[in-house]
Protein backbone atom coordinates (compact mmCIF):
# COMPACT_ATOMS: atom_id res chain seq x y z
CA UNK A 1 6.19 5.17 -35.15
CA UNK A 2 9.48 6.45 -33.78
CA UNK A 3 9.76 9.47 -36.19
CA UNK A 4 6.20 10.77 -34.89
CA UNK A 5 7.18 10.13 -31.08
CA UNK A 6 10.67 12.51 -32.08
CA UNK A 7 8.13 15.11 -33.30
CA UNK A 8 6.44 15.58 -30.25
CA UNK A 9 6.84 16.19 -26.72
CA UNK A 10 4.62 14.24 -24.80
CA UNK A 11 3.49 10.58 -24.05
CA UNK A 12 0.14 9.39 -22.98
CA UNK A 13 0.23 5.83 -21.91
CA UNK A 14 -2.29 4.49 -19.92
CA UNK A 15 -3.84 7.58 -19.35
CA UNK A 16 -1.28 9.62 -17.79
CA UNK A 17 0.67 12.87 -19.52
CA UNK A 18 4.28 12.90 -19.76
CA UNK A 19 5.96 15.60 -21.11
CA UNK A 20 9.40 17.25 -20.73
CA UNK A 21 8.75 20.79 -22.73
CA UNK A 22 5.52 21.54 -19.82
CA UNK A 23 6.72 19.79 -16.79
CA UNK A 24 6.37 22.61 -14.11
CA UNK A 25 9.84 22.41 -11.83
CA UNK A 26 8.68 22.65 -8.27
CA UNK A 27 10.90 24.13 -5.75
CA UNK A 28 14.45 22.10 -5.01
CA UNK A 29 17.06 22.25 -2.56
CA UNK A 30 20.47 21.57 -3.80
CA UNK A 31 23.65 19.88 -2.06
CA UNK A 32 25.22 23.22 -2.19
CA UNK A 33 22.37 24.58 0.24
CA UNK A 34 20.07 26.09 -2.52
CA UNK A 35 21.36 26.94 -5.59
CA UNK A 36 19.41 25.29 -8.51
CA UNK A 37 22.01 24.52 -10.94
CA UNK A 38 21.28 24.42 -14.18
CA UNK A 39 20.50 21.29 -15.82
CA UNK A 40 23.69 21.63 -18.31
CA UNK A 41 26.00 22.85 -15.71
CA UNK A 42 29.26 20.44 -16.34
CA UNK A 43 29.46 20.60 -12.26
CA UNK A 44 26.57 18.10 -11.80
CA UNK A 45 27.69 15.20 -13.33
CA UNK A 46 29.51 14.67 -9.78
CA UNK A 47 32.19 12.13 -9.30
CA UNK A 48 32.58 8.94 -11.48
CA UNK A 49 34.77 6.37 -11.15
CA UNK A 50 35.83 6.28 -14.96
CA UNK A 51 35.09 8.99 -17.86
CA UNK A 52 31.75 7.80 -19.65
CA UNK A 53 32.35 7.17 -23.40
CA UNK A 54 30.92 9.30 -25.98
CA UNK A 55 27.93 8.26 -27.51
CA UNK A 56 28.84 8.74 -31.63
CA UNK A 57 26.91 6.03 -33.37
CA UNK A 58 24.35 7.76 -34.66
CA UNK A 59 22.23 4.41 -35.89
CA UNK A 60 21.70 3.69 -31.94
CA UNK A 61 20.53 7.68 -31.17
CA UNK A 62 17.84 6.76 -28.66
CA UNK A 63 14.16 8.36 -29.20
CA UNK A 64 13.05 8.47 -25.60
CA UNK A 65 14.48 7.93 -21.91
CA UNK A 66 11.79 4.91 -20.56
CA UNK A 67 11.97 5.32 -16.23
CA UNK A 68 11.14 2.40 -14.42
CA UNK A 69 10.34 3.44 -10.21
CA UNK A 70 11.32 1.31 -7.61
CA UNK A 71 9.22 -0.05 -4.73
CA UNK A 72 7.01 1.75 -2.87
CA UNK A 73 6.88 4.45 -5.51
CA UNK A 74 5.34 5.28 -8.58
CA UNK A 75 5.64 7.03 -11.90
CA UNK A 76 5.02 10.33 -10.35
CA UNK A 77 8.57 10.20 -8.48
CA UNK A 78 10.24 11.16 -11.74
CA UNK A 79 7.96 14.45 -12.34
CA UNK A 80 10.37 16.87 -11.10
CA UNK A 81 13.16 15.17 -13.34
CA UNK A 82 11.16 15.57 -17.03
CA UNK A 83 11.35 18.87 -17.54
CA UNK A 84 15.86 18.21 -17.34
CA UNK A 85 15.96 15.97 -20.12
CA UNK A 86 16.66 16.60 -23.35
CA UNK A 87 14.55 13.42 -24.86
CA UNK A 88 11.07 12.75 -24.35
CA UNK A 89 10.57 10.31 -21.19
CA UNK A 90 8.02 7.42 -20.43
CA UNK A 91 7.29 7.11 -17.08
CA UNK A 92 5.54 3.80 -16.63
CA UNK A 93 3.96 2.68 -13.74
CA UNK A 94 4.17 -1.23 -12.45
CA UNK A 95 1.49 -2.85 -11.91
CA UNK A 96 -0.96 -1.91 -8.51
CA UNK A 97 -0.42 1.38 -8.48
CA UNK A 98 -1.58 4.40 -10.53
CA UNK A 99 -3.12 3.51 -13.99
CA UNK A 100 -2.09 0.36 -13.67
CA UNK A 101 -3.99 -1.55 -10.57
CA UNK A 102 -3.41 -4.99 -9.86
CA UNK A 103 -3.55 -7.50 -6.79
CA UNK A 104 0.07 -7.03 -4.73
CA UNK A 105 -0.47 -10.29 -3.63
CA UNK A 106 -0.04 -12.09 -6.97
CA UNK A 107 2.24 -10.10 -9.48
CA UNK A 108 5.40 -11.87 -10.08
CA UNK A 109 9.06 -10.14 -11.89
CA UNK A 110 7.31 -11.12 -15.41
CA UNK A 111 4.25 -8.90 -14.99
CA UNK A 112 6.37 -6.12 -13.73
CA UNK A 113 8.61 -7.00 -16.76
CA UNK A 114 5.79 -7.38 -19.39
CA UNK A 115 3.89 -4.19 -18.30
CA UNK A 116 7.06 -1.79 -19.01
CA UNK A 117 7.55 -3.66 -22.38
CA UNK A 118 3.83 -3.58 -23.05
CA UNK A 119 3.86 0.51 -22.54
CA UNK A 120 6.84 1.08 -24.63
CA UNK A 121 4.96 -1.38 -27.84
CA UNK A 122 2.13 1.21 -27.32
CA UNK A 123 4.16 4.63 -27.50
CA UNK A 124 5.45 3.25 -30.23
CA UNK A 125 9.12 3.22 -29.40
CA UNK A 126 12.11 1.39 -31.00
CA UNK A 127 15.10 2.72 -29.44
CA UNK A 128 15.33 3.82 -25.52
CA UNK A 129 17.60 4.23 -22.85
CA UNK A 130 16.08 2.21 -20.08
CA UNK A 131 16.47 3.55 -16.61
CA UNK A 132 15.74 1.36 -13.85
CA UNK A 133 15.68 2.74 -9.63
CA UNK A 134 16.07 0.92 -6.50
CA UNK A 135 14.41 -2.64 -6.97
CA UNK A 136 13.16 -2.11 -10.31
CA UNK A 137 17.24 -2.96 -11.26
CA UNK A 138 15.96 -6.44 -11.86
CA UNK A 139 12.68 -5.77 -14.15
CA UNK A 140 14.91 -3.44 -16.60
CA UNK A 141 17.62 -5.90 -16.57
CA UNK A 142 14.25 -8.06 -17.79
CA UNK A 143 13.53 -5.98 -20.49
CA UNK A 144 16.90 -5.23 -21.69
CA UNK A 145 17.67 -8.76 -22.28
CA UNK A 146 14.33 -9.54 -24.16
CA UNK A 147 14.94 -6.57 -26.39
CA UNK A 148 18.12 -6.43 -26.91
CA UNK A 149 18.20 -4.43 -29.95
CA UNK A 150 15.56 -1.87 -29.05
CA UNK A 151 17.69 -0.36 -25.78
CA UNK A 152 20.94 1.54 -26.15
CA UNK A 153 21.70 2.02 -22.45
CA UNK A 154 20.86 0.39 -19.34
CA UNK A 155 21.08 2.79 -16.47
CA UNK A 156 20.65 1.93 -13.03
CA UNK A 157 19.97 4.79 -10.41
CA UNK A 158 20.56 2.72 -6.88
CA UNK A 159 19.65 0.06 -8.44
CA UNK A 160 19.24 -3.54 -7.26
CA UNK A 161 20.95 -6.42 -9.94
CA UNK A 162 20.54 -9.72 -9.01
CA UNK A 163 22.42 -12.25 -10.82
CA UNK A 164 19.94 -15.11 -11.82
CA UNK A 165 18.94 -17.11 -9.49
CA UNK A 166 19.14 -14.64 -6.88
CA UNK A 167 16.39 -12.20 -5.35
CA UNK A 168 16.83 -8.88 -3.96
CA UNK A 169 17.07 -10.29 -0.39
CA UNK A 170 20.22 -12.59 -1.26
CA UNK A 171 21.77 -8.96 -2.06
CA UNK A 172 21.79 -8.17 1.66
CA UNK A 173 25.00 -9.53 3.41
CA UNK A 174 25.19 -12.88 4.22
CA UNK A 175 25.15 -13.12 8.31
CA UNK A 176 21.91 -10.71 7.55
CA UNK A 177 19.65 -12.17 5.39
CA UNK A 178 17.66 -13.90 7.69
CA UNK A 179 16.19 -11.13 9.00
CA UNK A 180 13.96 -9.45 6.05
CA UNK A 181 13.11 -13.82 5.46
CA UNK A 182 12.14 -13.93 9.46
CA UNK A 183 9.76 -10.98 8.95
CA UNK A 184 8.27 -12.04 5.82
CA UNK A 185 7.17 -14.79 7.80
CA UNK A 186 6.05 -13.68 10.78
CA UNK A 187 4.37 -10.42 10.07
CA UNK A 188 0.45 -9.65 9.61
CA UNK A 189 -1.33 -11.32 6.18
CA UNK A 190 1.48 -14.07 5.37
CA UNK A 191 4.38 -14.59 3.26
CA UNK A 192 2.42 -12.80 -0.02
CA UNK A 193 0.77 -10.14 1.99
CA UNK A 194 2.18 -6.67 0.23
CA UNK A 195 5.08 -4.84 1.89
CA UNK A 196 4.25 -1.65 3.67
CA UNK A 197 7.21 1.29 5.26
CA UNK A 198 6.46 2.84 7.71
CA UNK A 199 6.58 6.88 7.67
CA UNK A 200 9.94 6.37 10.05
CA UNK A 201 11.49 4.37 7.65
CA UNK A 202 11.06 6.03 4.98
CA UNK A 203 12.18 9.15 6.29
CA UNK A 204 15.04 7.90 7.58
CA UNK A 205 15.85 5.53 4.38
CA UNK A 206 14.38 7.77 1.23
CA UNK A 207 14.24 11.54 2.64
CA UNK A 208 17.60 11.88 4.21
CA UNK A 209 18.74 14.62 1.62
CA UNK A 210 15.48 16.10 0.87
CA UNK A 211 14.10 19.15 2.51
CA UNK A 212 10.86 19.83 4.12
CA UNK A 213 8.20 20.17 1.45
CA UNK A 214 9.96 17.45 -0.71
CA UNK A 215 9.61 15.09 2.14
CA UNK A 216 6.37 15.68 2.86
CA UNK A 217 5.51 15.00 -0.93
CA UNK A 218 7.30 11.72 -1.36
CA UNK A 219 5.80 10.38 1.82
CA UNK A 220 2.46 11.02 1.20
CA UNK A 221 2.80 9.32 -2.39
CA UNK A 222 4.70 6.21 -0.93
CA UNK A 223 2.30 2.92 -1.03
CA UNK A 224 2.23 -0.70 -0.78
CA UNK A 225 4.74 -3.04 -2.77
CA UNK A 226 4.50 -6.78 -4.23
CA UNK A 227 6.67 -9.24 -2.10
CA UNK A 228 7.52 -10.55 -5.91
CA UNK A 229 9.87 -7.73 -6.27
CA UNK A 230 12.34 -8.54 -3.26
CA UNK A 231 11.85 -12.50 -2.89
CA UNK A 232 11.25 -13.78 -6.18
CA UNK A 233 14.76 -14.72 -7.86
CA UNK A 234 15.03 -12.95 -11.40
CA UNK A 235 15.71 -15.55 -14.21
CA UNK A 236 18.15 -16.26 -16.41
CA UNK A 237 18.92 -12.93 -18.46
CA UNK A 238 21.80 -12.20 -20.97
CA UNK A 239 22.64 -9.36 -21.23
CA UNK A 240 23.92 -7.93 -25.06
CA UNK A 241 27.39 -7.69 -24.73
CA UNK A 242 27.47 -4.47 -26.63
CA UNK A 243 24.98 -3.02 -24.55
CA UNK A 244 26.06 -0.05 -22.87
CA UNK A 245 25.85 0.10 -18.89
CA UNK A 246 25.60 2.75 -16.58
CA UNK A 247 25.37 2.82 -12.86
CA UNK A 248 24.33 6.17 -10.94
CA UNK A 249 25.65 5.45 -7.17
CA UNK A 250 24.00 7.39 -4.59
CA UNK A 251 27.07 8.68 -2.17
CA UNK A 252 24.36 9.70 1.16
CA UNK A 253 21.85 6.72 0.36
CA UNK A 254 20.76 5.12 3.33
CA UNK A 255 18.58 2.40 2.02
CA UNK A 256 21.47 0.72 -0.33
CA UNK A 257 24.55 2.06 0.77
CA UNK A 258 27.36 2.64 -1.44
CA UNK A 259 29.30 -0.48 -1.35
CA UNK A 260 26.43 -2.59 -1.51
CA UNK A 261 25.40 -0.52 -4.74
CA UNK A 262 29.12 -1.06 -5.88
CA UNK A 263 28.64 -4.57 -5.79
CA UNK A 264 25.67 -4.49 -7.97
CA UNK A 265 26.81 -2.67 -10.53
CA UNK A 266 29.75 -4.63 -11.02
CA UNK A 267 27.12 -7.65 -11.17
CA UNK A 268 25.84 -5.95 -14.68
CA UNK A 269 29.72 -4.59 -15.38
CA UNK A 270 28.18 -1.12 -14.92
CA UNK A 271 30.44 2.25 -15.30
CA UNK A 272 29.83 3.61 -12.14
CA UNK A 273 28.75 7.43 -11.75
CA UNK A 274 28.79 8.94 -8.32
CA UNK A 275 26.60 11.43 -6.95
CA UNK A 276 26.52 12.86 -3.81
CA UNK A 277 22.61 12.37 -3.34
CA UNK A 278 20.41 10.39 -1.10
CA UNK A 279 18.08 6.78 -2.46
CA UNK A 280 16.01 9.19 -4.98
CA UNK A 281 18.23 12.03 -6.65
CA UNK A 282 15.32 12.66 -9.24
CA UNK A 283 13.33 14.33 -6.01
CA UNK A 284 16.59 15.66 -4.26
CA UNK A 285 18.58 16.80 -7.38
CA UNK A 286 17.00 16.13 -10.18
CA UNK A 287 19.19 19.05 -12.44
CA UNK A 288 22.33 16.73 -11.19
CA UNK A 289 20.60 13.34 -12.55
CA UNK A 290 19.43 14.74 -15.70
CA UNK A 291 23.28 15.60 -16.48
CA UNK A 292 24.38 12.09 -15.89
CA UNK A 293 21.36 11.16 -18.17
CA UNK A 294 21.94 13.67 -20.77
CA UNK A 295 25.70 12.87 -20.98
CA UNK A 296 24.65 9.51 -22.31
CA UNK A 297 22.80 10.48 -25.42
CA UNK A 298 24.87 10.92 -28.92
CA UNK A 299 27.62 13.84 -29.34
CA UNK A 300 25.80 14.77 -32.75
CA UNK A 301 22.44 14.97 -33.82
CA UNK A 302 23.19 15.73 -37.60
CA UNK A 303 21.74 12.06 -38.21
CA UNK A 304 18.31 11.08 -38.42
CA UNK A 305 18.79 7.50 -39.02
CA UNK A 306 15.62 5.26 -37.66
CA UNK A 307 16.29 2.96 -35.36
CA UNK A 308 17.30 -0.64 -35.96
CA UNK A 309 15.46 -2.42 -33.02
CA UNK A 310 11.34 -3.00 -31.91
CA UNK A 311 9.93 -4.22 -28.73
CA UNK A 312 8.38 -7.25 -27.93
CA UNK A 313 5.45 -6.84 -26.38
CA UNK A 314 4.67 -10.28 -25.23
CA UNK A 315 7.83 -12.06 -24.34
């Protein structure tokens, strides 16, 4: 199943088309005021904290990039990003939004979880690198560790880790926590009514670096969000300790700022990557994040050993 997913360029899971050879690139404003880089410009991979190993071991050469949104958003936030890569991508979509509806009110972490494994049984993949943004840091850490030899990399792009036990809300600092809790309670439809942002908020939180028209496009895609994905504590999850661990820090995000995302990817002892990008760098600078991502695949591609791992669909 891998070999044939190799031979082609596009996914379609669920009913949706994902491609990387036909993905139109729609207009994008760079940090350096306009340029579009080119995707394998060396310039940007932006700062990181530590070199990133090269990726040799040809056994583990990954068939497919598998991108996981975060709330609020949906698989269509990593459009302009596809046509960067250099490896076929799945973008899924959780459940209740897209091809995928389902009641906000009563998904939990598993069906997020389950629903990303489920989609990567049915394209037939065996061995991915598994990116996971914003809150969805938690459901990829959930796959990872239930299919530990099917992922090579886990990559988290502002990404939320809790360590088990722990939700996304115990990531906020201590003296502060009790305000997202008080507002769960007291706002409009209860404790599981679905989360909604405003069109402030998200301006001010998600479209900080982005210009006019790529605002105006993210905002009108934005929707509701399961409480499950910020209250409900992620369980136990082991990580492989081979597994290799990236974390993309946002420098200008202004939903998790950069020590906070610090702190979470030393929670999955991430390498840290900076970029100088706002909360979603695959709208703002999507030539920059495809480096980062590109830089992670093998050195060689003289090797076309299969992959050793397969994903479990049901676990």
């Amino acid at each position: 199943m891998g070999r044939g997913l190799a031979e082609r360029e596009t996914l379609r899971v669920r009913g949706r088309l994902v491609s990387r050879a036909s993905s139109a690139r729609p207009p994008h404003r760079y940090p350096d005021g306009g340029r579009a880089w080119p995707a394998d410009s060396p310039t940007d991979m932006g700062t990181s904290t530590s070199p990133l190993p090269p990726q040799t071991d040809m056994t583990d050469r990954p068939e497919a990039y598998v991108l996981i949104h975060g709330a609020h958003h949906g698989s269509w936030v990593w459009d302009p990003l596809l046509a960067h890569l250099r490896l076929p991508a799945l973008a899924v979509d959780l459940p209740g939004r897209g091809a995928r509806p389902a009641d906000l009110r009563s998904l939990t972490l598993d069906d997020y979880a389950l629903a990303v494994a489920a989609d990567i049984h049915a394209a037939g993949l065996r061995r991915v690198i598994l990116v996971g943004h914003s809150l969805a840091g938690s459901v990829a850490c959930m796959v990872a560790a239930r299919n530990p030899n099917a992922v090579t990399h886990l990559v988290g792009v502002a990404a939320v880790f809790p360590s088990p036990g722990h939700s996304a809300i115990d990531q906020w600092p201590a003296g502060l926590r009790w305000l997202p809790r008080t507002g769960l309670v007291l706002r409009p439809g209860g404790r599981r009514a679905p989360l909604t942002l405003s069109i402030r908020k998200a301006r001010h939180r998600l479209a900080n670096d982005l210009d006019d028209e790529q605002a105006r496009w993210l905002l009108a895609n934005l929707g509701p969000e399961a409480v499950a994905l910020t209250t409900s504590p992620v369980p136990e999850t082991r990580l492989a300790p081979d597994l290799a661990r990236t974390y993309v820090l946002c420098g200008n995000d202004r939903a998790l700022p950069a020590e906070r995302q610090r702190r979470q990817a030393r929670t999955i002892g991430a390498q840290i990557v900076e970029i100088g990008t706002g909360h979603d760098p695959m709208v703002s600078a999507p030539g920059i994040l495809a480096n980062v991502l590109n830089g992670l695949l093998p050195t060689s591609r003289s090797s076309d050993a299969p992959g050793r791992g397969s994903f479990t669909e049901g676990q």
